[in-house]
N, C-alpha and C. Protein backbone atom coordinates (compact mmCIF):
# COMPACT_ATOMS: atom_id res chain seq x y z
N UNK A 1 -55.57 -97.27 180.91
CA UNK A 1 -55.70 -97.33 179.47
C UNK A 1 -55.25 -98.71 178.99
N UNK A 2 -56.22 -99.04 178.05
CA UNK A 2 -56.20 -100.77 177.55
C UNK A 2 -54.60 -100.63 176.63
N UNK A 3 -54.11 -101.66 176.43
CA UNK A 3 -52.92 -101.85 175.16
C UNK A 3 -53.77 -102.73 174.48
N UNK A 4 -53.10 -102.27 173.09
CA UNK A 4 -53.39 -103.65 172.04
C UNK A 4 -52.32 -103.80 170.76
N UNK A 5 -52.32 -104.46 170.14
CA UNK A 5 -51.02 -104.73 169.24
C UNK A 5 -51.69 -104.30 167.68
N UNK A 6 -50.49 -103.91 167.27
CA UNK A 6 -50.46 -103.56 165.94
C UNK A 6 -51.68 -104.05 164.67
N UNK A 7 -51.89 -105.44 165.13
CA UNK A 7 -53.07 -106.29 164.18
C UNK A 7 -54.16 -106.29 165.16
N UNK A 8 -54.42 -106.17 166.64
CA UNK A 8 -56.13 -105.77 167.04
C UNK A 8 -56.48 -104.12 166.53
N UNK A 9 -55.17 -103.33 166.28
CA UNK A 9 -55.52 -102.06 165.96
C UNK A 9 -56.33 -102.00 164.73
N UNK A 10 -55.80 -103.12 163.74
CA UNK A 10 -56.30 -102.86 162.40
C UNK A 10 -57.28 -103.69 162.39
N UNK A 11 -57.67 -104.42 163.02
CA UNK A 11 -58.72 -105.12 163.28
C UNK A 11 -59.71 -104.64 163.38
N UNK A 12 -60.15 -103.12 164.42
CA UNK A 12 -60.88 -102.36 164.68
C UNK A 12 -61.49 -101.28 163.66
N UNK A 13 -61.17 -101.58 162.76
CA UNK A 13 -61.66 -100.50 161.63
C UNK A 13 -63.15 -100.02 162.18
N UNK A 14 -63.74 -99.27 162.00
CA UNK A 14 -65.15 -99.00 161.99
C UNK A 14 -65.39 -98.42 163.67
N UNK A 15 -64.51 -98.77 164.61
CA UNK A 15 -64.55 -98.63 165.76
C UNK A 15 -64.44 -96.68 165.82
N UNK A 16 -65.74 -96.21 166.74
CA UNK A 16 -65.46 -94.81 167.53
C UNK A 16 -65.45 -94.48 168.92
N UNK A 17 -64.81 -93.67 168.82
CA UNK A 17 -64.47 -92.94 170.34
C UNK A 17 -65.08 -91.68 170.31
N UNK A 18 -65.74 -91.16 171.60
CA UNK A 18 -65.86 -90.28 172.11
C UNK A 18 -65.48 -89.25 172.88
N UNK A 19 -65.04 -88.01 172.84
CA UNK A 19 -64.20 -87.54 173.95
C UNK A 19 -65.30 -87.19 174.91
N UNK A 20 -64.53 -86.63 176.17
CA UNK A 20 -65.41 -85.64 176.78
C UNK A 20 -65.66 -84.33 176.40
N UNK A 21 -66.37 -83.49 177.26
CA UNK A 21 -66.79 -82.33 176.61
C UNK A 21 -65.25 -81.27 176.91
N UNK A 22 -65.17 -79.97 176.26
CA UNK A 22 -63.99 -79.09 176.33
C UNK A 22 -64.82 -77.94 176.09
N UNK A 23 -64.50 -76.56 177.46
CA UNK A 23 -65.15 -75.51 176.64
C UNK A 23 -64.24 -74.69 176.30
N UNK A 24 -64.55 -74.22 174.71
CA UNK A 24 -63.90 -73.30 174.04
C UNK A 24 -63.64 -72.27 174.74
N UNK A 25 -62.84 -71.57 175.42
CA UNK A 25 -62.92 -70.06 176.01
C UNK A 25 -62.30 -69.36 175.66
N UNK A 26 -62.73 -67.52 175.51
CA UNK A 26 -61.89 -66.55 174.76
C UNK A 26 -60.65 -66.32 175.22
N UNK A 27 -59.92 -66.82 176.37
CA UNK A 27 -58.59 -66.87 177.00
C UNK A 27 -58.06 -67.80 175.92
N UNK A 28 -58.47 -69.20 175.30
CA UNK A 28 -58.19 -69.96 174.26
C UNK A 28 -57.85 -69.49 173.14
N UNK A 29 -59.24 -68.66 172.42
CA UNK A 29 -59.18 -68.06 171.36
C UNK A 29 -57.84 -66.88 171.27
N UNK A 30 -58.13 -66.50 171.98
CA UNK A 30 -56.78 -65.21 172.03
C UNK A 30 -55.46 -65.44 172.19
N UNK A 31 -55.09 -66.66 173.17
CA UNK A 31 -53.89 -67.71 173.14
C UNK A 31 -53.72 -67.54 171.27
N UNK A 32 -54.36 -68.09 170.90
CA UNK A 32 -54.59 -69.16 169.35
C UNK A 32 -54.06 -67.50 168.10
N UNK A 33 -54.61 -66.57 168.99
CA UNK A 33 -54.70 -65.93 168.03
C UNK A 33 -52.95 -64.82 167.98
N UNK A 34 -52.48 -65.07 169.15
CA UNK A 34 -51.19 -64.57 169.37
C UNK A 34 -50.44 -65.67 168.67
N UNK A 35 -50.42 -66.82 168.91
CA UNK A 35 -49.98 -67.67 168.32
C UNK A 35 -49.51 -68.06 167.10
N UNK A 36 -50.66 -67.48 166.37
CA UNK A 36 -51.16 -67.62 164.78
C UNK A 36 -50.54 -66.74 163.73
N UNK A 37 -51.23 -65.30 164.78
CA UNK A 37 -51.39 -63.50 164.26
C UNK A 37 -52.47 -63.71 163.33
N UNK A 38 -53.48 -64.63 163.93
CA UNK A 38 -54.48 -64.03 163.40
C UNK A 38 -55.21 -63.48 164.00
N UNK A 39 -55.74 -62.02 163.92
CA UNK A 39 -56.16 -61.19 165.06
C UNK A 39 -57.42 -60.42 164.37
N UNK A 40 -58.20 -61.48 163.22
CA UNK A 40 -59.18 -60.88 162.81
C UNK A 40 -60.29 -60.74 163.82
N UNK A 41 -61.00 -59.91 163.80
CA UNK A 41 -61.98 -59.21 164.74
C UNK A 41 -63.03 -60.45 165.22
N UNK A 42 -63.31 -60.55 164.09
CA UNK A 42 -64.58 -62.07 164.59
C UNK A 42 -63.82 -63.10 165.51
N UNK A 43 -62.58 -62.89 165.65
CA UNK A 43 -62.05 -64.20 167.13
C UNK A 43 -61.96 -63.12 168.35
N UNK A 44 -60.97 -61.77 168.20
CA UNK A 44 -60.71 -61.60 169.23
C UNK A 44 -61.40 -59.93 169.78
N UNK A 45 -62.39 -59.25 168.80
CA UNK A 45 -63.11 -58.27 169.63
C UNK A 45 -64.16 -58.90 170.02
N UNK A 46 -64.91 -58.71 171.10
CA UNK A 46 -66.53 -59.35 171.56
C UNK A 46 -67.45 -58.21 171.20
N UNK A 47 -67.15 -56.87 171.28
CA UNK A 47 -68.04 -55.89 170.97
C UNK A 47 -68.34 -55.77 169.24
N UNK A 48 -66.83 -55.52 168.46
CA UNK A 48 -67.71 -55.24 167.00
C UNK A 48 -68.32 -57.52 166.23
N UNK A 49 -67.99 -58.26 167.31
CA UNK A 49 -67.91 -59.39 166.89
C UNK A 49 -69.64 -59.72 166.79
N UNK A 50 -69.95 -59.28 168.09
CA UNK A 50 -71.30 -59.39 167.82
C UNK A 50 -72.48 -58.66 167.08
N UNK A 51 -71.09 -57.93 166.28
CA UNK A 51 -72.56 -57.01 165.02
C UNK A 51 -72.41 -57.99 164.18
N UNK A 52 -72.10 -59.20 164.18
CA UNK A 52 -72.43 -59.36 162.75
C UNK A 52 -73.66 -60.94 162.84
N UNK A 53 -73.54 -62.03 161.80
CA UNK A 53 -74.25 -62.84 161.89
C UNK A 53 -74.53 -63.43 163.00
N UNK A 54 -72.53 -63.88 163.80
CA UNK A 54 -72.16 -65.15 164.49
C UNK A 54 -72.51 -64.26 166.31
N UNK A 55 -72.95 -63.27 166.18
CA UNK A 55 -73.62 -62.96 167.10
C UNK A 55 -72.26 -62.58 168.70
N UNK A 56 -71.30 -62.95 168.13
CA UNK A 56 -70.23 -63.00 169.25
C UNK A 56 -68.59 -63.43 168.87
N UNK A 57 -67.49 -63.41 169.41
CA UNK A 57 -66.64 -63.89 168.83
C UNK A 57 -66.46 -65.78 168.71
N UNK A 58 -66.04 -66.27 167.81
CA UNK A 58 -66.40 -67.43 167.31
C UNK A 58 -64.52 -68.11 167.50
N UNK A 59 -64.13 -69.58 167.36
CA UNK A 59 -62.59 -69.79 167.31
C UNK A 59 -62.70 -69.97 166.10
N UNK A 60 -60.97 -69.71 165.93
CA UNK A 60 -60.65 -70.05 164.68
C UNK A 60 -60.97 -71.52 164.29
N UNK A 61 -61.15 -71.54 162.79
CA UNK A 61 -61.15 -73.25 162.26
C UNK A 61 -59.89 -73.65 162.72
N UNK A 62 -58.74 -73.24 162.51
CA UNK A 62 -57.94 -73.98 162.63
C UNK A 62 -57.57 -74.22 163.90
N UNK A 63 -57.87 -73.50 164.96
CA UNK A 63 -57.89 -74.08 166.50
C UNK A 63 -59.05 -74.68 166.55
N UNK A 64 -60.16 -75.14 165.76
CA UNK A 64 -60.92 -76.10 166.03
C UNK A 64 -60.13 -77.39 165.72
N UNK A 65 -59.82 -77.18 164.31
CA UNK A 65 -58.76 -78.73 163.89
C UNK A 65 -57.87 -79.10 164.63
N UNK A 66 -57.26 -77.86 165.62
CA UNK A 66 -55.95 -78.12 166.69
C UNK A 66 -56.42 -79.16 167.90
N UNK A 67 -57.50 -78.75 167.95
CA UNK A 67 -58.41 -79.94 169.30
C UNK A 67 -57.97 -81.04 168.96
N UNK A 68 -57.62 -81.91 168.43
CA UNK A 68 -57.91 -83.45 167.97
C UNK A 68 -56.51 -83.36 168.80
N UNK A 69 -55.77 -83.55 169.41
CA UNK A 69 -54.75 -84.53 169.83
C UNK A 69 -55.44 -84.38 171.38
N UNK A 70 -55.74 -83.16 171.81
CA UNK A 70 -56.25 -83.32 173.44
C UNK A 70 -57.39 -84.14 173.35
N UNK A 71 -58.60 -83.75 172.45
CA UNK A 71 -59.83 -84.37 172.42
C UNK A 71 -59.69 -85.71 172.44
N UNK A 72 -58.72 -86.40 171.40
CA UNK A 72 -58.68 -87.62 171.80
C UNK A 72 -57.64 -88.17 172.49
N UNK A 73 -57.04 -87.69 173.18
CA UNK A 73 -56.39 -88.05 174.35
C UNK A 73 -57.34 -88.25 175.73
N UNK A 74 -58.45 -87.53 175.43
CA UNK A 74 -59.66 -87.35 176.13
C UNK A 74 -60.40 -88.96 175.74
N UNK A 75 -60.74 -89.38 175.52
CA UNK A 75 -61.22 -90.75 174.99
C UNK A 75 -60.74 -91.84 175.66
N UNK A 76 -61.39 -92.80 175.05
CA UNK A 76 -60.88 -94.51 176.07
C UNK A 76 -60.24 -95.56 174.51
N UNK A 77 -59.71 -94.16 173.96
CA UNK A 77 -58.73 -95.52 172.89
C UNK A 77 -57.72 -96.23 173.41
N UNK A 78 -57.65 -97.14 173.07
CA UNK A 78 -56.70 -97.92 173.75
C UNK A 78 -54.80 -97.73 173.12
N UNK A 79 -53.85 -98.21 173.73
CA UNK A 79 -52.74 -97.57 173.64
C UNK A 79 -52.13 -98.69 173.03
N UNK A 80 -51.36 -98.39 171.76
CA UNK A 80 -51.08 -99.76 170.57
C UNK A 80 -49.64 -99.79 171.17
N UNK A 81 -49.26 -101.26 171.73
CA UNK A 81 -48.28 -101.93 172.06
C UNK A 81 -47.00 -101.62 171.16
N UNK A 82 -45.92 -101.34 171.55
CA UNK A 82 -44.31 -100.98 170.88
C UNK A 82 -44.16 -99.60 170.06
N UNK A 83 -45.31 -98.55 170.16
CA UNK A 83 -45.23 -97.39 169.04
C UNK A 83 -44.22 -96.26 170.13
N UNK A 84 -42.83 -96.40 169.11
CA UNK A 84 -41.86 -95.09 169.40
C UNK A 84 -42.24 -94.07 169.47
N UNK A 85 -43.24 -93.53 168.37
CA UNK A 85 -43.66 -92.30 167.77
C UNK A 85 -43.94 -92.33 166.73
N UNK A 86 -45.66 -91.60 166.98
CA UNK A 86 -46.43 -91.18 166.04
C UNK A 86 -46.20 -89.49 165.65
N UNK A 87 -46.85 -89.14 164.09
CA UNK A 87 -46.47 -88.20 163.86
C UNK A 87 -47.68 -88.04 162.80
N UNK A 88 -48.26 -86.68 162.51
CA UNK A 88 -49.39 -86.05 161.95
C UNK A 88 -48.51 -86.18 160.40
N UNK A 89 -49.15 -86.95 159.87
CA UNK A 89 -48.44 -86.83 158.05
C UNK A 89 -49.62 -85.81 157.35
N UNK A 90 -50.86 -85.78 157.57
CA UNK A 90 -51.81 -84.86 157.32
C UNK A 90 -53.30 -85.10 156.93
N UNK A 91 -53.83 -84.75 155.81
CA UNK A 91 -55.20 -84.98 156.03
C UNK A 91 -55.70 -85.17 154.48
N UNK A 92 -56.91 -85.74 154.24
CA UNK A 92 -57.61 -86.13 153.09
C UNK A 92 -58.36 -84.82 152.41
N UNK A 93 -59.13 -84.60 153.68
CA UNK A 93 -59.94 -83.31 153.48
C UNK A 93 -60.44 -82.93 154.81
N UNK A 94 -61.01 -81.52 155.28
CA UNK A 94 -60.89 -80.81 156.07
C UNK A 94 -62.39 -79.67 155.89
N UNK A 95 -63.25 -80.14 156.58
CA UNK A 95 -64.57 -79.07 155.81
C UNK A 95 -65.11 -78.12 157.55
N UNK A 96 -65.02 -76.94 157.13
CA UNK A 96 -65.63 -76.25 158.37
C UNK A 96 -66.91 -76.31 158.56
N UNK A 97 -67.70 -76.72 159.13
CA UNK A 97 -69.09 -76.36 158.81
C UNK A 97 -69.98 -75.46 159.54
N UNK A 98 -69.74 -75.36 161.10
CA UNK A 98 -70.47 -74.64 161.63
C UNK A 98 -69.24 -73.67 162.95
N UNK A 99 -69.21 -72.79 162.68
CA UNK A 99 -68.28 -71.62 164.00
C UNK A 99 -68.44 -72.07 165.40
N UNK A 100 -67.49 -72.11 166.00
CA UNK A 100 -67.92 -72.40 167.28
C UNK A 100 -67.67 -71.35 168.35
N UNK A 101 -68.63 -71.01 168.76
CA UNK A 101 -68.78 -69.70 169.44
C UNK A 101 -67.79 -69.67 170.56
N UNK A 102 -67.39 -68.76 170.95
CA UNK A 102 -66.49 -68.80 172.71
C UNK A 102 -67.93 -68.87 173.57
N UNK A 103 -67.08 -69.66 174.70
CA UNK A 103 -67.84 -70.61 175.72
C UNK A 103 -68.08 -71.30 175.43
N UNK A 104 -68.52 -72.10 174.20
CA UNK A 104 -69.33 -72.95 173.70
C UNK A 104 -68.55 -74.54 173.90
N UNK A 105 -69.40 -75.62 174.26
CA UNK A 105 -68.49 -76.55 174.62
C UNK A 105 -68.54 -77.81 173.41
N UNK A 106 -67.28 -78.51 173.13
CA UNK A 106 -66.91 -79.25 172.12
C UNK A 106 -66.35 -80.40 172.61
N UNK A 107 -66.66 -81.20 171.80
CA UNK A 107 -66.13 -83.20 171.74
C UNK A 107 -65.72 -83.58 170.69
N UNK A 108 -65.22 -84.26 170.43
CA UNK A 108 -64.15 -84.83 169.04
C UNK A 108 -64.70 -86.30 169.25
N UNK A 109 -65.28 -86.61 168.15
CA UNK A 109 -65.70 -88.24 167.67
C UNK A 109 -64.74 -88.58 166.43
N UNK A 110 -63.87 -89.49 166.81
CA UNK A 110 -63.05 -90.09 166.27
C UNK A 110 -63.65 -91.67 165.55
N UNK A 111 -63.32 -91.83 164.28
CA UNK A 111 -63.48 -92.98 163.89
C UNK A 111 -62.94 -93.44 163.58
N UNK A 112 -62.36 -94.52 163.28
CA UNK A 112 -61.04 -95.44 162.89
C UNK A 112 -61.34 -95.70 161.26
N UNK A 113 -61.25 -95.58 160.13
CA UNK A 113 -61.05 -95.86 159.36
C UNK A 113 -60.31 -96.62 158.36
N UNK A 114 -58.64 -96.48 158.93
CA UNK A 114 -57.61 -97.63 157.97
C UNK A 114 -57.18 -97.49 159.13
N UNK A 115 -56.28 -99.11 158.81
CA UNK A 115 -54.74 -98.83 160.11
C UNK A 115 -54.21 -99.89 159.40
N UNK A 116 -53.00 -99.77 158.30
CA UNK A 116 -52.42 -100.42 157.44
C UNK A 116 -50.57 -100.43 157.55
N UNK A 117 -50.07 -101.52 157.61
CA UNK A 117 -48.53 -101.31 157.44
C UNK A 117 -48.46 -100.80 156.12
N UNK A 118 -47.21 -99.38 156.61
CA UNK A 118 -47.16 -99.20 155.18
C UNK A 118 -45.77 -99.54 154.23
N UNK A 119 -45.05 -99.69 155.72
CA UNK A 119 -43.58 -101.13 155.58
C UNK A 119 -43.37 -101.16 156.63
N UNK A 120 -42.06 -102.02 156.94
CA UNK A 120 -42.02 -102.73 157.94
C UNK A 120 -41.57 -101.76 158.79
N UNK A 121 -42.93 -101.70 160.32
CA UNK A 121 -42.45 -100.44 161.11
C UNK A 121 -42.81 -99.77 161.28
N UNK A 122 -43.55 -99.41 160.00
CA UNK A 122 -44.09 -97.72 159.63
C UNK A 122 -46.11 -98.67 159.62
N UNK A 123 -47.05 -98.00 160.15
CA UNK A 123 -48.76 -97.97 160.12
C UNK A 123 -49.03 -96.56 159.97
N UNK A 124 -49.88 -96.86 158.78
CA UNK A 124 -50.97 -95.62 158.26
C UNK A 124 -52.06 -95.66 159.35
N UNK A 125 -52.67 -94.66 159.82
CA UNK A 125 -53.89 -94.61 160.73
C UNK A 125 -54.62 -93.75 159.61
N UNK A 126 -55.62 -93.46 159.44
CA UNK A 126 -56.38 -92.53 158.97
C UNK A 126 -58.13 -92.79 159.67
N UNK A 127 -58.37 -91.42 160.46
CA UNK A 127 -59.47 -91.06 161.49
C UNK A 127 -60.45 -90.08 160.99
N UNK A 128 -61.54 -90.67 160.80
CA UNK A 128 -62.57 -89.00 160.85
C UNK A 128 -62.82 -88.48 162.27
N UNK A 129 -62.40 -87.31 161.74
CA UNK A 129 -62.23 -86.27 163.45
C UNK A 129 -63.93 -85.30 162.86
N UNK A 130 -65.01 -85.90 163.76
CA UNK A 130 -65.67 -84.77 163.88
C UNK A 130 -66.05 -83.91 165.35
N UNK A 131 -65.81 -82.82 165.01
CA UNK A 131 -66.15 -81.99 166.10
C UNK A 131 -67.41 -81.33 166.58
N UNK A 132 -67.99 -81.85 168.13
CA UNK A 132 -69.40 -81.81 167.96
C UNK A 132 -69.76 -80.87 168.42
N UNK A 133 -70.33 -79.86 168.86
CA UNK A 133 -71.08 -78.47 169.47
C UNK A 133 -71.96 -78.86 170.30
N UNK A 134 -72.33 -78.36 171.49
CA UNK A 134 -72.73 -78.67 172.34
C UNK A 134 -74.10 -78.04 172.36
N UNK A 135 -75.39 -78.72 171.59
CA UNK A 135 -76.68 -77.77 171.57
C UNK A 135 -76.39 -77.74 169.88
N UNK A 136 -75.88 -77.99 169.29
CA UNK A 136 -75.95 -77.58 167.40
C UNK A 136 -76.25 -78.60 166.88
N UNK A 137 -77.21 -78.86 166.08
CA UNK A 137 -77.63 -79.56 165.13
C UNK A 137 -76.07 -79.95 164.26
N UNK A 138 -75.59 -78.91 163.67
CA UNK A 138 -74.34 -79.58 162.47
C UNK A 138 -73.10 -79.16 163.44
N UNK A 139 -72.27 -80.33 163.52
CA UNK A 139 -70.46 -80.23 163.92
C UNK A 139 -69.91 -79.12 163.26
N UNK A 140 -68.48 -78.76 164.05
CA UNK A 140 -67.85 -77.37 163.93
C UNK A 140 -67.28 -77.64 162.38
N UNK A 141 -66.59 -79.51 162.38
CA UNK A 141 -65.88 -79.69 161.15
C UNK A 141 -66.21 -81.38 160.88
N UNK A 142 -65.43 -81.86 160.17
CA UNK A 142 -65.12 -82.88 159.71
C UNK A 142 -63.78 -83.11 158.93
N UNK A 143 -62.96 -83.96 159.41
CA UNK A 143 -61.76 -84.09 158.86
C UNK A 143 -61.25 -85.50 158.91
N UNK A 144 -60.92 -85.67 157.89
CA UNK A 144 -60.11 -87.16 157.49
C UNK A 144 -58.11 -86.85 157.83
N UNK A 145 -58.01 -87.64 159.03
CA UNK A 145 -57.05 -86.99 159.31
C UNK A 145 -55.80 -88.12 159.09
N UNK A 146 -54.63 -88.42 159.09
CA UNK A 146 -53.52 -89.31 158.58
C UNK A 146 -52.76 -89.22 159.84
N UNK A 147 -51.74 -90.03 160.16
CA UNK A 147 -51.14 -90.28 161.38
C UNK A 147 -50.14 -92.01 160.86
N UNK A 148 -48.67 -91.52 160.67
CA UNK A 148 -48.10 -92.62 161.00
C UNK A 148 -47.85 -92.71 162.26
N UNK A 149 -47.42 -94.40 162.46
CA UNK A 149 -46.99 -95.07 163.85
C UNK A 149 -45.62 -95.64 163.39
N UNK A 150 -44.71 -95.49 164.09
CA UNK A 150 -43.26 -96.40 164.23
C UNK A 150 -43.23 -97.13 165.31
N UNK A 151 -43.24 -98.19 164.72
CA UNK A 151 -43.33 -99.31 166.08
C UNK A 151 -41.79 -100.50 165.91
């Protein structure tokens, strides 16, 4: 993994990454859903899951949004020189758009958008995280996501 310093980071605005592929599996979903307690039927029965539209049990959105630190750990971003620790400050906006079925396999396209001091020490990152479906016309989500760096 490449290094680069604080000012090639912000340099890169406009720059994306790709992950590799990840398949969603209902061992996942059900992890997610003990986790959560969310134990609505459309994640974790497969029998009444597939009476309805989504044809099968689907993951939660919010274990779709949970992907983004593996997904792009999955990627060839490069690793910014002196950062102690980063930390999720949060997000702009957050849109679900399409369910992502169990089995179904997913990638996280990351885009760089800002990377600003926001004092001395502290960098704003802010990334569109979209999540792609493997065979789907429209991504699972789209999210504008926030991330300081302490360097």
């Amino acid at each position: 993994m490449d290094t680069i310093t604080v000012q090639e980071m912000a340099e890169s605005i406009g720059t994306e990454r790709i992950s590799d592929w990840l398949t969603v599996t209902q061992d996942m979903i059900d992890k997610f859903a003990e986790a959560t307690g969310d134990h609505q039927f459309i994640h974790v029965n497969p029998e009444m899951a597939a009476k309805t539209p989504f044809g099968g049990t689907i993951a939660h959105g919010f274990l779709s949004l949970s992907l983004m630190p593996v997904l792009s750990g999955m990627t060839d971003a490069p690793k910014v020189a002196g950062v102690k620790m980063g930390v999720n400050y949060g997000g702009n906006k957050t849109r679900f758009i399409t369910p992502v079925r169990s089995g179904k396999r997913v990638r996280g396209r990351f885009k760089l958008l800002k990377f600003v001091e926001r004092k001395p020490g502290v960098w704003e990152q802010v990334n569109e995280y979209t999540l792609e479906i493997e065979g789907e016309p429209k991504p699972a989500l789209i999210a504008e996501w926030i991330s300081l760096f302490y360097v």
